[in-house]
N, C-alpha and C. Protein backbone atom coordinates (compact mmCIF):
# COMPACT_ATOMS: atom_id res chain seq x y z
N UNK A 1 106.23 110.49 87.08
CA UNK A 1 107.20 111.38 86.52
C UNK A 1 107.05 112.69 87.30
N UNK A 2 107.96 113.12 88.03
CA UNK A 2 108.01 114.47 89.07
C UNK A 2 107.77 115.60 87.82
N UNK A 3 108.27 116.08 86.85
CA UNK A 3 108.03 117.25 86.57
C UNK A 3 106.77 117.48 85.85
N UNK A 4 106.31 116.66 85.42
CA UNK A 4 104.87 116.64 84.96
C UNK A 4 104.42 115.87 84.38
N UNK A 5 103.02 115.37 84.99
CA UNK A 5 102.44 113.87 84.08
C UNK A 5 102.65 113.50 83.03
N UNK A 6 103.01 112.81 82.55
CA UNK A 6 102.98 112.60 81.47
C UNK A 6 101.66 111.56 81.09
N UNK A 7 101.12 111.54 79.57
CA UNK A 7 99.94 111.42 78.81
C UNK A 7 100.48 109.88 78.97
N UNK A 8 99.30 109.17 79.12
CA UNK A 8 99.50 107.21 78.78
C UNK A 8 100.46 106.72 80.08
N UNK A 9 100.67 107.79 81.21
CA UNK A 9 101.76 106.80 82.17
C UNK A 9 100.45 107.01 83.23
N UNK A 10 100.36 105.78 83.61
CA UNK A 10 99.68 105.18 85.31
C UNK A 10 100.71 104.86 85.99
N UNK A 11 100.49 105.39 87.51
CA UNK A 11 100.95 104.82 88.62
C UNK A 11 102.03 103.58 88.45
N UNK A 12 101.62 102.91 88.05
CA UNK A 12 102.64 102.00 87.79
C UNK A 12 103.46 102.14 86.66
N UNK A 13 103.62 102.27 85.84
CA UNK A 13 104.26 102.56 85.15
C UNK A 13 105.02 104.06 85.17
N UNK A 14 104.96 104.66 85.99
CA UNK A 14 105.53 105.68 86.36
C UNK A 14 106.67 105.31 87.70
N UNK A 15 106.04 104.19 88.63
CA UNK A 15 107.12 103.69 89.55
C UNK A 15 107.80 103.09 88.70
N UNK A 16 107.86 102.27 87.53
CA UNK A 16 108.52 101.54 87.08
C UNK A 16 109.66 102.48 86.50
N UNK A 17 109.29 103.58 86.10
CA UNK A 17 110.31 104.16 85.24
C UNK A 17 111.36 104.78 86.94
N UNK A 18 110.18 105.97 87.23
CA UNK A 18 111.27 106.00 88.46
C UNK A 18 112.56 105.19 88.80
N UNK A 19 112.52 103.82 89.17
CA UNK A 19 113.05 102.84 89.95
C UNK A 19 114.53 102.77 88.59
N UNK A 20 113.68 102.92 86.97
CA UNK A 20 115.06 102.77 86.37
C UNK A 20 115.63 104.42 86.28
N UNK A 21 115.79 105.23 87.13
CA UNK A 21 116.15 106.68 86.96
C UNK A 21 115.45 107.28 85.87
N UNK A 22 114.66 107.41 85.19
CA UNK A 22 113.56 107.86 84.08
C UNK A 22 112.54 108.50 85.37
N UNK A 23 112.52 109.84 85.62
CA UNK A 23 111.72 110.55 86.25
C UNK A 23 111.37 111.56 85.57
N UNK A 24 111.86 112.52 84.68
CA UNK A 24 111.31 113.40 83.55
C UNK A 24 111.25 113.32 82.49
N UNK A 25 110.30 113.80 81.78
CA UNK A 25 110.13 113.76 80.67
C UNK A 25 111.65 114.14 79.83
N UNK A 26 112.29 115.20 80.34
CA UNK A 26 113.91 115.02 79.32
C UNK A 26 114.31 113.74 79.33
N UNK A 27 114.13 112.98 81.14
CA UNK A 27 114.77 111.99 80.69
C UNK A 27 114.37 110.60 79.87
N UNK A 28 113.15 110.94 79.95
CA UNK A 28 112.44 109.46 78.93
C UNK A 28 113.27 109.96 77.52
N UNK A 29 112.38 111.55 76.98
CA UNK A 29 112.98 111.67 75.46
C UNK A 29 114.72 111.57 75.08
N UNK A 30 115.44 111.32 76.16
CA UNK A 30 116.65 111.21 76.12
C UNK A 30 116.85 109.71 75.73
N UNK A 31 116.51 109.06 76.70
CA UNK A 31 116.34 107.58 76.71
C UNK A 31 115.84 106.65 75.38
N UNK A 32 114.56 107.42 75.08
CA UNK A 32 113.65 107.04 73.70
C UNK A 32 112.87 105.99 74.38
N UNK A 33 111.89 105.41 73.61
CA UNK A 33 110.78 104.39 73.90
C UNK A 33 111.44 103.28 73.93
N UNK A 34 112.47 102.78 73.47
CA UNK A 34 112.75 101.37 73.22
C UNK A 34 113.50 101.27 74.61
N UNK A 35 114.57 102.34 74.53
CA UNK A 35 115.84 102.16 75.58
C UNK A 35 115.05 101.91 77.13
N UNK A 36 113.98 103.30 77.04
CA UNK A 36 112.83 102.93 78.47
C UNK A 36 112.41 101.96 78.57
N UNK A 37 111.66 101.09 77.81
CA UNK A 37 111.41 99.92 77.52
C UNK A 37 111.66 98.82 78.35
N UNK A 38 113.79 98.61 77.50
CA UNK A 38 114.26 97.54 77.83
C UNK A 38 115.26 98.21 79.60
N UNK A 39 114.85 99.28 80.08
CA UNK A 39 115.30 99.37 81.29
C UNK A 39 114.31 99.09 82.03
N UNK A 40 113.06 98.94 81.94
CA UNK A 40 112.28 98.00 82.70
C UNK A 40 112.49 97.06 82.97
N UNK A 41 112.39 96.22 81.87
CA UNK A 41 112.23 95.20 81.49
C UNK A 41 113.87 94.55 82.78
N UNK A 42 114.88 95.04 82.09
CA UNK A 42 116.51 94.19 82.47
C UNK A 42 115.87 94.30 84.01
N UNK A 43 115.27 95.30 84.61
CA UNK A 43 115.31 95.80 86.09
C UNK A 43 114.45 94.50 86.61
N UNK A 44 113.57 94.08 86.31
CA UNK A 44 113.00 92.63 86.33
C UNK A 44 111.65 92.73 86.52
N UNK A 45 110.89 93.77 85.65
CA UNK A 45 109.86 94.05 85.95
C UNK A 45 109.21 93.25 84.38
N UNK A 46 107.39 92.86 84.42
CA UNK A 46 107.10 92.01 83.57
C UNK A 46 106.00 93.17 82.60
N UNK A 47 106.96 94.54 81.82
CA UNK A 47 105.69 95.37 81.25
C UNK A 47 105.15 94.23 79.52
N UNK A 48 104.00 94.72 79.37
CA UNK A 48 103.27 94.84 78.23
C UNK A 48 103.72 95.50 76.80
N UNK A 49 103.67 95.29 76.06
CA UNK A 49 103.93 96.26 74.43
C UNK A 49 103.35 97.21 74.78
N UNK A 50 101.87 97.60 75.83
CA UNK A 50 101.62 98.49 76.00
C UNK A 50 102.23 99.79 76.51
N UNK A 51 103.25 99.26 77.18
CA UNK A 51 103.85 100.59 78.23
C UNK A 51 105.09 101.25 76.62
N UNK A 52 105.13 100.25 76.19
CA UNK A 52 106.33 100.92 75.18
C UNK A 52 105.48 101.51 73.89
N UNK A 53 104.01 101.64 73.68
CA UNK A 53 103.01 102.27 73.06
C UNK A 53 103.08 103.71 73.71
N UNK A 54 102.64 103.52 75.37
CA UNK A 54 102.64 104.43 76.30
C UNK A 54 103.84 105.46 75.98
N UNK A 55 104.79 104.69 76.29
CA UNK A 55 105.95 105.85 76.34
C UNK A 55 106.28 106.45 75.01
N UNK A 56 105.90 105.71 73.51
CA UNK A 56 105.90 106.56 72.81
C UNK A 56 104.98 107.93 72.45
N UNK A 57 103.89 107.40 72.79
CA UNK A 57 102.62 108.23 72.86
C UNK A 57 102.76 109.09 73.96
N UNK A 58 103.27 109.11 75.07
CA UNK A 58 104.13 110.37 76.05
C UNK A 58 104.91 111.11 75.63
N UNK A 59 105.73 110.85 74.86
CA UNK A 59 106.65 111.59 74.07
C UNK A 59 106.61 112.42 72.74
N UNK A 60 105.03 111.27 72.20
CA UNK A 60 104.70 112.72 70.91
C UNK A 60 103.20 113.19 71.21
N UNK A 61 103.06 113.30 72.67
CA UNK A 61 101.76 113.58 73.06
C UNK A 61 100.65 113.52 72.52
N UNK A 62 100.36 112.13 72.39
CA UNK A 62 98.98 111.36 72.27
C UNK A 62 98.41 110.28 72.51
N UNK A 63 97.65 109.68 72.49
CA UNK A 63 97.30 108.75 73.68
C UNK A 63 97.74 107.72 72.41
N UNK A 64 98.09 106.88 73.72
CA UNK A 64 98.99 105.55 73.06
C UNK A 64 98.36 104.39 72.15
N UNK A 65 97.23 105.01 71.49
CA UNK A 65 95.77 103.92 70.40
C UNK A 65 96.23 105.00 69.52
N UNK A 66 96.44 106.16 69.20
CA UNK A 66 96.97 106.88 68.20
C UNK A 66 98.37 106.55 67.67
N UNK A 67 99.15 105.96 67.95
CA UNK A 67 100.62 105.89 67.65
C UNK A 67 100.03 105.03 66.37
N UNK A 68 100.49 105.51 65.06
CA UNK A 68 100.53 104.61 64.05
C UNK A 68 101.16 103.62 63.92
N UNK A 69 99.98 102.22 63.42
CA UNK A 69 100.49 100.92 63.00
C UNK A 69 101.83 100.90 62.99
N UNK A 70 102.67 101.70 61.70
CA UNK A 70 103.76 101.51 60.97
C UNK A 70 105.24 101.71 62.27
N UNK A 71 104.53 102.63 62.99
CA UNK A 71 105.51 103.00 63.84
C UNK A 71 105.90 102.09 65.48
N UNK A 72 104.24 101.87 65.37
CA UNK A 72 104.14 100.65 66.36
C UNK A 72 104.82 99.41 66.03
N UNK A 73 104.87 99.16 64.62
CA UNK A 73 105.66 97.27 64.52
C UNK A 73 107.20 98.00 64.46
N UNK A 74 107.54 98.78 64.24
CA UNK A 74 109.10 99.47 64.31
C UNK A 74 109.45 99.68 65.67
N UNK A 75 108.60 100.05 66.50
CA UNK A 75 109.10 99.65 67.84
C UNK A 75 109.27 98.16 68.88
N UNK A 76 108.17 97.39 68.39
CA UNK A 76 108.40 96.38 68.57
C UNK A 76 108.94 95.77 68.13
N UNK A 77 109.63 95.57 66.76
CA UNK A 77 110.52 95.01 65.95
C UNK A 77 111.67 95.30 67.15
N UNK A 78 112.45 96.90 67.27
CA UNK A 78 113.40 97.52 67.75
C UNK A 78 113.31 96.47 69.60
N UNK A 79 112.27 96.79 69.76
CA UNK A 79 112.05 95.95 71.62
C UNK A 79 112.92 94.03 71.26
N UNK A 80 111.96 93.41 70.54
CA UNK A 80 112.39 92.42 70.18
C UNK A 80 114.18 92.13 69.94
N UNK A 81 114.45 92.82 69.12
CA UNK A 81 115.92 92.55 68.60
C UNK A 81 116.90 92.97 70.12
N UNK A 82 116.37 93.75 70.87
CA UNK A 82 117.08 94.38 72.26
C UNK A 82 116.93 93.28 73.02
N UNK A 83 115.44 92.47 72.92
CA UNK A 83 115.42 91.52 73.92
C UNK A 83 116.34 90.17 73.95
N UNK A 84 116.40 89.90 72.09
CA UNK A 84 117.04 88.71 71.52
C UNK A 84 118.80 88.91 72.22
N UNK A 85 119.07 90.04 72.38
CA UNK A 85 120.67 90.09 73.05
C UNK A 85 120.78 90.12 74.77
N UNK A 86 119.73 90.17 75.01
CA UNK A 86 119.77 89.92 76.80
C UNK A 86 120.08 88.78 76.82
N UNK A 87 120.74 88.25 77.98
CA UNK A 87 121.53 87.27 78.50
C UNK A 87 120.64 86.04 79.04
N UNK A 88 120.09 85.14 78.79
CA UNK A 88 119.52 84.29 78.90
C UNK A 88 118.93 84.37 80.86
N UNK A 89 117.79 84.56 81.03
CA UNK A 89 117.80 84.50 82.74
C UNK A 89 118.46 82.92 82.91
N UNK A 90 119.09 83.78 84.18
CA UNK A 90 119.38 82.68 85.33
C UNK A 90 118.26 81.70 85.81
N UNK A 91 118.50 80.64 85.19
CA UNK A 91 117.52 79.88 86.73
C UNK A 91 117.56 78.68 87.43
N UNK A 92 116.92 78.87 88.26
CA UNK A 92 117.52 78.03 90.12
C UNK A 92 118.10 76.75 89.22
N UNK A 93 118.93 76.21 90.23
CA UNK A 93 119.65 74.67 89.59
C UNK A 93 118.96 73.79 89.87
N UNK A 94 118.91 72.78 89.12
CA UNK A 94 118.21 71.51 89.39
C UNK A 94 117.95 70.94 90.43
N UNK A 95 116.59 70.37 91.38
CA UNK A 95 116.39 70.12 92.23
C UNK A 95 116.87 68.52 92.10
N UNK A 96 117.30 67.91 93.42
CA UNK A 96 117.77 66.40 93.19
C UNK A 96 116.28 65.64 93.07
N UNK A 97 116.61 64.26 92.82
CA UNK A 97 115.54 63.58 92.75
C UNK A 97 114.82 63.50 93.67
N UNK A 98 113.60 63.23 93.55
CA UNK A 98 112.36 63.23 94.61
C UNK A 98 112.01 61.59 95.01
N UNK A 99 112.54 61.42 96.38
CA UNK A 99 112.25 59.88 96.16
C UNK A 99 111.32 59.63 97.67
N UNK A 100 110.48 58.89 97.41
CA UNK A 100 109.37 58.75 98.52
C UNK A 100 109.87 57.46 99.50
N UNK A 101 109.59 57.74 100.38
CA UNK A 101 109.77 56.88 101.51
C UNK A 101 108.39 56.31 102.31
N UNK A 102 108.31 55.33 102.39
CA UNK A 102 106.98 54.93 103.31
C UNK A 102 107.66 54.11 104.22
N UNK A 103 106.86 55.07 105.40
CA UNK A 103 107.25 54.41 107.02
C UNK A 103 105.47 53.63 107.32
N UNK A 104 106.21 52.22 107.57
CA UNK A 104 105.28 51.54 108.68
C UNK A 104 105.31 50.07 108.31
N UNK A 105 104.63 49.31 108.49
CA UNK A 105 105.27 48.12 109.05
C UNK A 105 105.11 47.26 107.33
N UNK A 106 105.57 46.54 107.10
CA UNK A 106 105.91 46.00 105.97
C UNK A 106 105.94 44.24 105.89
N UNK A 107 106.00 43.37 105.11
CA UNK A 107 106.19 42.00 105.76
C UNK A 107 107.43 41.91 106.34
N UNK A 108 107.12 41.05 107.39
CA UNK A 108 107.97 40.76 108.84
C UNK A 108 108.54 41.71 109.08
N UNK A 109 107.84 43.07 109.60
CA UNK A 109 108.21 43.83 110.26
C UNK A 109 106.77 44.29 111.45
N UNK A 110 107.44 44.98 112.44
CA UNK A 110 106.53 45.38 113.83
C UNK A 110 105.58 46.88 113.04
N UNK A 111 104.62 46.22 113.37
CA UNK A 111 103.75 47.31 112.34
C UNK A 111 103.44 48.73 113.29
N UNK A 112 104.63 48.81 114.24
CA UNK A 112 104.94 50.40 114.83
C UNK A 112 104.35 50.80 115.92
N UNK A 113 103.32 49.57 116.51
CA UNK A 113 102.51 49.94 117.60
C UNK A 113 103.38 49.49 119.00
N UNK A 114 102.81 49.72 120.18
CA UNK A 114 103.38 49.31 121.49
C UNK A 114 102.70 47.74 121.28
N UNK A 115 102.98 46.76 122.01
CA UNK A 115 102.25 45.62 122.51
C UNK A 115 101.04 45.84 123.26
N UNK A 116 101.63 46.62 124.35
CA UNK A 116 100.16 47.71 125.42
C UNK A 116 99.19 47.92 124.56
N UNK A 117 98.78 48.20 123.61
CA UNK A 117 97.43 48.76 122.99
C UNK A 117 96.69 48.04 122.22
């Protein structure tokens, strides 16, 4: 975060926000914990409940093992229900069948050598 560290963000999780335009602290508290969250997340990155602990605990400045229980399952509740409406990932199409072939000599066939050898 360029304008000033923020409390509970590492390196990574600070590129992560970057990359979704979340570089200051206005703009996380604009955003909120959940919305930061799930702009990770859509961007295709794989965070933890932790980072969305993190970013709340950045925002009411305290380290992210202080955020109360009550408020912690309300955010994850809130993450969850955001996740349940994302669009199912895409994925690759079915590969065709896998079918094996064995090369070499078989009954009444030339078992692949020259005569010469």
């Amino acid at each position: 975060m360029s304008a000033r560290k923020l409390r509970n963000i590492g390196p990574k999780s600070a590129a992560w926000l970057r990359q979704v335009g979340l570089r200051t602290h206005e703009d996380l508290a604009a955003a909120g914990p959940v919305e930061a969250y799930m702009r990770v997340r859509r961007a295709g990155f794989k965070p933890g409940l932790n980072l969305l602990y993190a970013i709340e605990g950045a925002l009411e400045d305290c380290h992210w093992q202080e955020v109360p229980e009550a408020r912690r399952a309300e955010l994850v509740a809130a993450a969850e229900a955001a996740i349940a409406e994302l669009p199912p990932p895409r994925g690759k199409p079915a590969a065709a069948p896998v079918t094996t072939i064995h090369h070499g000599a078989g009954p009444g066939e030339a078992d692949g050598r020259d005569d010469d050898e």
